[in-house]
Protein backbone atom coordinates (compact mmCIF):
# COMPACT_ATOMS: atom_id res chain seq x y z
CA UNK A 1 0.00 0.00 0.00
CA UNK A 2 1.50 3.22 -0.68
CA UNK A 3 1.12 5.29 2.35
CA UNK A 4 0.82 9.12 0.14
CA UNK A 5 -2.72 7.46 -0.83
CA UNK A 6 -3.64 7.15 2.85
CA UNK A 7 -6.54 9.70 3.62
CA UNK A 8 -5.94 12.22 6.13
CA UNK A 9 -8.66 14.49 6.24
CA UNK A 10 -12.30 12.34 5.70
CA UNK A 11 -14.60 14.88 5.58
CA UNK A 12 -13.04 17.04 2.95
CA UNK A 13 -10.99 13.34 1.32
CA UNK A 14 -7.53 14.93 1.68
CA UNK A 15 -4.77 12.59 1.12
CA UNK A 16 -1.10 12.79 2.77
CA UNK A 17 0.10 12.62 -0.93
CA UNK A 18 -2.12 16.00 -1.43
CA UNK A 19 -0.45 17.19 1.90
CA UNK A 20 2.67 16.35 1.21
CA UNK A 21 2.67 18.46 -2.30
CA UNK A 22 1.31 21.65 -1.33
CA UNK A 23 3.58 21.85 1.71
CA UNK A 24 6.39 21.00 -1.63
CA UNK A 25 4.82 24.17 -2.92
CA UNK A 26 4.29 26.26 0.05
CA UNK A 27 6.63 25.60 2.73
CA UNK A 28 4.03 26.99 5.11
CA UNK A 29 2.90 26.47 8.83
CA UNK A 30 -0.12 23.83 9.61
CA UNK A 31 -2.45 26.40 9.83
CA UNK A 32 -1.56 27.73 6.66
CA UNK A 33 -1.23 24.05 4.90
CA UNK A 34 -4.91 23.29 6.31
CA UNK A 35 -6.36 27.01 4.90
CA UNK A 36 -4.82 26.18 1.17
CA UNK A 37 -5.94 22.75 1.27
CA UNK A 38 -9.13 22.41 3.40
CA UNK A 39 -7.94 19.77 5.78
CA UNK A 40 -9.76 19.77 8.80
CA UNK A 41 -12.46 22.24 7.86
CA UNK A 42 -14.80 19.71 7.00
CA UNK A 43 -18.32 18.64 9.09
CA UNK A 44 -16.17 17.10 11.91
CA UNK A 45 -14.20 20.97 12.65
CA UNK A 46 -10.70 19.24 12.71
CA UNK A 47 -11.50 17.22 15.25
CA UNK A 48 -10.30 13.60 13.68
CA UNK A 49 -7.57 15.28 11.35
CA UNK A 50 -6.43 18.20 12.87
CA UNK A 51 -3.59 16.43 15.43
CA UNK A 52 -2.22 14.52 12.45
CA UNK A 53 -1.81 17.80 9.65
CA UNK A 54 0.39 19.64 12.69
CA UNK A 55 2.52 16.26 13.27
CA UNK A 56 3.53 16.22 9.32
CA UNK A 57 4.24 19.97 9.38
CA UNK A 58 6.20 19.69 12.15
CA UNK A 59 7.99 16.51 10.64
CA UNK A 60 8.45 18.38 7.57
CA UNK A 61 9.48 21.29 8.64
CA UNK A 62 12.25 20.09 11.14
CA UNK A 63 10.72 22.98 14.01
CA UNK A 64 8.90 21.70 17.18
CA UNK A 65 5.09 23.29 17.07
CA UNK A 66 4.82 26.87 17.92
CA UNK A 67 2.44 28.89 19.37
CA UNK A 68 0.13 30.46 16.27
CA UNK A 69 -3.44 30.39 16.77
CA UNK A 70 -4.63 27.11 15.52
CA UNK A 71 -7.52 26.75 13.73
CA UNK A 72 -10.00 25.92 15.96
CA UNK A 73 -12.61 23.14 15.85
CA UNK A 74 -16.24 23.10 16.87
CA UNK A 75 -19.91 22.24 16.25
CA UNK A 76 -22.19 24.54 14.31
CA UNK A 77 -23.83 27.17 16.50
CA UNK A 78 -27.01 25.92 15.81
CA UNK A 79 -27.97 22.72 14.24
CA UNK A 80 -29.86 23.09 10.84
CA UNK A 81 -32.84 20.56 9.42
CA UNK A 82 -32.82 19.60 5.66
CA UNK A 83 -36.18 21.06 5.35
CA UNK A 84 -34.78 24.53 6.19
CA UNK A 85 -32.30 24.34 4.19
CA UNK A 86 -34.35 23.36 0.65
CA UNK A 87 -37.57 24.76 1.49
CA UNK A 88 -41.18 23.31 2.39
CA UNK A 89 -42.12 21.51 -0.66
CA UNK A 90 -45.47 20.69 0.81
């Protein structure tokens, strides 16, 4: 199995090979990487993915984490019903 393929991000299907080349790119930080490439903004906030994108900047980058706001992960504010969103159709 060739490990680039593995998916990092579910929500948003973001591979480590899809990672891995826009960090090639843009040497950036993990907030940065996850802002150009979506990771960890998906229905979940970050909260399966969000650990792993700051280990492999970190790894990448040779620097231990630093202190930049993260991006932060929670629920929506309020949840929203399907019927709200498309209308009454009744």
């Amino acid at each position: 199995m060739n490990m680039t393929s593995v998916i990092i991000c579910r929500c948003e299907e973001i591979s480590l090979a899809h990672l891995l080349e826009t960090f090639e790119q843009h040497p950036c930080s993990s907030r940065e990487l996850k802002l150009r490439t979506r990771a960890g903004m998906g229905y979940c906030g970050g909260r399966t993915c969000r650990l792993l994108v700051d280990k492999i900047v970190q790894e990448l980058s040779d620097t231990p984490l630093s202190n930049e706001i993260p991006l932060k992960h929670q629920p929506p504010v309020r949840p929203v019903s399907f019927q709200s969103l498309g209308g009454d159709h009744s």
